[in-house]
C-alpha atoms as a PDB file:
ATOM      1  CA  UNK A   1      -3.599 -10.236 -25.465  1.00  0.00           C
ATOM      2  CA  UNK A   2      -0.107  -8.485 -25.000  1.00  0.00           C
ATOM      3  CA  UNK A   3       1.484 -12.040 -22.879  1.00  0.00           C
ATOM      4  CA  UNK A   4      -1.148 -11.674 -20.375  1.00  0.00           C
ATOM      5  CA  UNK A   5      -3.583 -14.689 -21.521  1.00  0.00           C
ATOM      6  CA  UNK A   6      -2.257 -16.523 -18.795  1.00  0.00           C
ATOM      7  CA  UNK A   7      -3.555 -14.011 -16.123  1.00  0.00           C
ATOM      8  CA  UNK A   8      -7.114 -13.638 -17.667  1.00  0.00           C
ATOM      9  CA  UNK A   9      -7.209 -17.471 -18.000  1.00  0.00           C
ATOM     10  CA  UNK A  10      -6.601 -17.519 -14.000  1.00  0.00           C
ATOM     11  CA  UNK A  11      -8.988 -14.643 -13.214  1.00  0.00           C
ATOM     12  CA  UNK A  12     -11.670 -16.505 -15.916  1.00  0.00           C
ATOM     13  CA  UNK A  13     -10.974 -19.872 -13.893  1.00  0.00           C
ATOM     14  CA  UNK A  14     -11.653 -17.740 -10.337  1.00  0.00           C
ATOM     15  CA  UNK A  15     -14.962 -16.046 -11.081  1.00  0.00           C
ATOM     16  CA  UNK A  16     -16.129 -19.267 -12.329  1.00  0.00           C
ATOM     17  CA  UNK A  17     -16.073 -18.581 -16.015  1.00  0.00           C
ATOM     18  CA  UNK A  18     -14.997 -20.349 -19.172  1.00  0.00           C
ATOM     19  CA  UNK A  19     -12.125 -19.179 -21.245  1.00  0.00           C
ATOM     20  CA  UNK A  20     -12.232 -17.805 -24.978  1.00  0.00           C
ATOM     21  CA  UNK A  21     -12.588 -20.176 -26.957  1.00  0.00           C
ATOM     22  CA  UNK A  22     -14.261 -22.248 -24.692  1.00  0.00           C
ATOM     23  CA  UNK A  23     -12.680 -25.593 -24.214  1.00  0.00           C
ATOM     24  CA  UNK A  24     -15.757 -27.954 -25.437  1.00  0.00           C
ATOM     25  CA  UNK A  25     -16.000 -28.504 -28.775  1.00  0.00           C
ATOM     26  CA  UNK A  26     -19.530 -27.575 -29.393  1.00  0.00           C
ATOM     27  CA  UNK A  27     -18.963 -24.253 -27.232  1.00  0.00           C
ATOM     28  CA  UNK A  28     -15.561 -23.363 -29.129  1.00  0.00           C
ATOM     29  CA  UNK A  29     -17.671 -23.900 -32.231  1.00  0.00           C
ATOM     30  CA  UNK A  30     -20.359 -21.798 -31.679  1.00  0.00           C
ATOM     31  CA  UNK A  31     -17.473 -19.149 -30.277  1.00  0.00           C
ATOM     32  CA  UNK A  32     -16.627 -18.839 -33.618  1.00  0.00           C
ATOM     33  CA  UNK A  33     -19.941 -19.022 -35.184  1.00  0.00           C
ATOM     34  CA  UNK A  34     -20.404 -15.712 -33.264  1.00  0.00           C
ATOM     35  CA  UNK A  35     -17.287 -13.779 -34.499  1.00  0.00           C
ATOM     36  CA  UNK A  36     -18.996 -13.883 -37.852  1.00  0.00           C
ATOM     37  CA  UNK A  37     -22.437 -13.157 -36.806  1.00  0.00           C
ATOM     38  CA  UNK A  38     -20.430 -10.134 -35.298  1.00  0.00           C
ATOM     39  CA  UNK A  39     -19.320  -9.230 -38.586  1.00  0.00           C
ATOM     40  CA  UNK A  40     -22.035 -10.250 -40.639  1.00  0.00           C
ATOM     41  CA  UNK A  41     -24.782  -8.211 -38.434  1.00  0.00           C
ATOM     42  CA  UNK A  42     -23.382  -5.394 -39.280  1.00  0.00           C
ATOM     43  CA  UNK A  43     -22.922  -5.816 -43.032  1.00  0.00           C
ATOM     44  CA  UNK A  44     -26.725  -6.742 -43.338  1.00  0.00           C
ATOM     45  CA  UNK A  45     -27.621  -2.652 -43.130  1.00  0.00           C
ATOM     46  CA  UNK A  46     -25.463  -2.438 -46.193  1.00  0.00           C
ATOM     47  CA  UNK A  47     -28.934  -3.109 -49.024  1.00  0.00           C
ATOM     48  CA  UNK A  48     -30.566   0.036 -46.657  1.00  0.00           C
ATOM     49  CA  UNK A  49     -28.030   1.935 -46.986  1.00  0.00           C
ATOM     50  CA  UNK A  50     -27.503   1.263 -50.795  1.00  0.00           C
ATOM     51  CA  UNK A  51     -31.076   1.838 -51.283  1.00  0.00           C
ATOM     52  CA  UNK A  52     -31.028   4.972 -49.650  1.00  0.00           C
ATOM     53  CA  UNK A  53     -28.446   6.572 -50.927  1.00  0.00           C
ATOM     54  CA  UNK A  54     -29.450   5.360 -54.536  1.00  0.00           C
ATOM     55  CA  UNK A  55     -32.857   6.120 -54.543  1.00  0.00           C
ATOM     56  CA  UNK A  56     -32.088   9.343 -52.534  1.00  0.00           C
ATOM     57  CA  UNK A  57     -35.505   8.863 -50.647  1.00  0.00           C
ATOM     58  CA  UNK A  58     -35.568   8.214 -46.547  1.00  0.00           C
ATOM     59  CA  UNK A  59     -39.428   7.182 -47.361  1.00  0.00           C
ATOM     60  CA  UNK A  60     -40.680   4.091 -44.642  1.00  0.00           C
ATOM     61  CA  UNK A  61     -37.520   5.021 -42.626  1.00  0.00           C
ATOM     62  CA  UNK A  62     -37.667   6.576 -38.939  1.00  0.00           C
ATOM     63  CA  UNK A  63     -35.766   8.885 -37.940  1.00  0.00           C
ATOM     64  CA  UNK A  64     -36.382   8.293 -33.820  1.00  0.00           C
ATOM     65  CA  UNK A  65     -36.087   4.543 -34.626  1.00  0.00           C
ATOM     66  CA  UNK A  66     -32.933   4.530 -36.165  1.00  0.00           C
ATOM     67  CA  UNK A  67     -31.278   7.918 -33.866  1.00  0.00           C
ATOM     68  CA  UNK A  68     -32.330   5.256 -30.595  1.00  0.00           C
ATOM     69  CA  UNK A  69     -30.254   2.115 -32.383  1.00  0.00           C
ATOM     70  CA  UNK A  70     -27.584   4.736 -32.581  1.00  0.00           C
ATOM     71  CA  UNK A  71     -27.674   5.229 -28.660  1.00  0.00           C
ATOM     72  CA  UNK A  72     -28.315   1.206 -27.840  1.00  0.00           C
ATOM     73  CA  UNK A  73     -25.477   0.548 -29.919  1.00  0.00           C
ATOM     74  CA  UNK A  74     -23.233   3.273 -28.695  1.00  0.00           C
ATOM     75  CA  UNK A  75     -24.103   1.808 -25.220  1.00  0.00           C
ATOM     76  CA  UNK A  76     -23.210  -1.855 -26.062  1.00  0.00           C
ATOM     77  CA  UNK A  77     -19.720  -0.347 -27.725  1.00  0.00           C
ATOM     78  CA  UNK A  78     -19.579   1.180 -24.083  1.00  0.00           C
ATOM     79  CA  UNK A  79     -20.075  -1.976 -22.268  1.00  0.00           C
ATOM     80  CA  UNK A  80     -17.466  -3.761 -24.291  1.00  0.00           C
ATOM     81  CA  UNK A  81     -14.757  -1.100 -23.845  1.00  0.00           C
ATOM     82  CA  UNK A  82     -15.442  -1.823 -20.161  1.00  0.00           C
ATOM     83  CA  UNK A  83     -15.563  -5.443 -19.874  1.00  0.00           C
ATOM     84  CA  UNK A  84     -12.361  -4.963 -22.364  1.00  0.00           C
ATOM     85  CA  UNK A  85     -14.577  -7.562 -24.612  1.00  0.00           C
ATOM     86  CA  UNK A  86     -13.735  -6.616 -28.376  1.00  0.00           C
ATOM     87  CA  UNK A  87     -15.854  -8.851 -30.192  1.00  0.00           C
ATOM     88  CA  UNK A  88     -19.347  -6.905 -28.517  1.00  0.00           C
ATOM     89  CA  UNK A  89     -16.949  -3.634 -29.008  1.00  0.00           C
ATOM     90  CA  UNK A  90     -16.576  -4.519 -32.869  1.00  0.00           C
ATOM     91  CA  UNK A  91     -19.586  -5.705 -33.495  1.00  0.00           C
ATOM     92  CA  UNK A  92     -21.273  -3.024 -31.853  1.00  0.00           C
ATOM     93  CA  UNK A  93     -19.324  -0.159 -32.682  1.00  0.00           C
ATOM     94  CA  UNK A  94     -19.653  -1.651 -36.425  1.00  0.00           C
ATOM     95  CA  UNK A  95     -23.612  -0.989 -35.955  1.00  0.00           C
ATOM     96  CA  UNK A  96     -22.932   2.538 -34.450  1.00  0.00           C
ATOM     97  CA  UNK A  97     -21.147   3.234 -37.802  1.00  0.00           C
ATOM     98  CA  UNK A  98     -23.889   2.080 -40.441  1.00  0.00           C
ATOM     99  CA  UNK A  99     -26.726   3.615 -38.209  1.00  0.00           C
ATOM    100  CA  UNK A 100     -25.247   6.394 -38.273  1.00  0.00           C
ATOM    101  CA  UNK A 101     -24.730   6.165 -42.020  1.00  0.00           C
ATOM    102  CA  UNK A 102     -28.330   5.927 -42.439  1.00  0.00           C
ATOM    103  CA  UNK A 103     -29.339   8.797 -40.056  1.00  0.00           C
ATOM    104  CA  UNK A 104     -27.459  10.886 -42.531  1.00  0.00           C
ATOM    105  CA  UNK A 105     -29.093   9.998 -44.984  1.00  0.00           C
ATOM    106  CA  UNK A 106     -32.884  10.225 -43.651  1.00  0.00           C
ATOM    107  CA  UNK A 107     -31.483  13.703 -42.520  1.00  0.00           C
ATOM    108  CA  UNK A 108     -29.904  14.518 -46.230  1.00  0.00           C
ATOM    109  CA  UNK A 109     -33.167  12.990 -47.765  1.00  0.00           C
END
């Protein structure tokens, strides 16, 4: 975090909240159980998008269901650049990506 871990640990501490990784074993556990959920999330669109793009058919896919995951997501990579909290960033902006992926091919299909 650039030398400044210190500072965010002190402004954490102030507003009442726990550091990253938390401090308890259990919560620093499942702190890191959730980095790979925020990777693996993501990766599970990969069989829809293989299937798409294999089968070159968009049939039992929606169009309006998956443009509105596009904005949700975009809006959750929005609130992580704010709360300058990269794992919902990464995660997020990782779903944005593959979404959008499969929106072009329902629209190419």
């Amino acid at each position: 975090m650039n030398g400044l871990h210190h500072l965010r640990a002190r402004i954490l501490f102030k507003k009442g909240l726990e550091p990253f990784p938390a401090r308890n074993m259990w919560k620093k556990s499942l702190d890191y159980v959730m980095y790979g959920v925020g990777f693996i999330a993501p990766v599970a669109l990969v069989p829809q998008i293989l299937q798409l793009y294999t089968s070159k058919s968009s049939v039992g896919l929606s169009l309006s269901t998956w443009c509105l995951l596009i904005f949700f997501n975009f809006l959750w990579s929005f609130y992580g650049v704010v709360h300058k909290d990269m794992h919902i960033f990464f995660a997020s902006f990782l779903m944005l990506i593959f979404d959008a992926v499969i929106v072009v091919g329902i629209l190419l299909y």
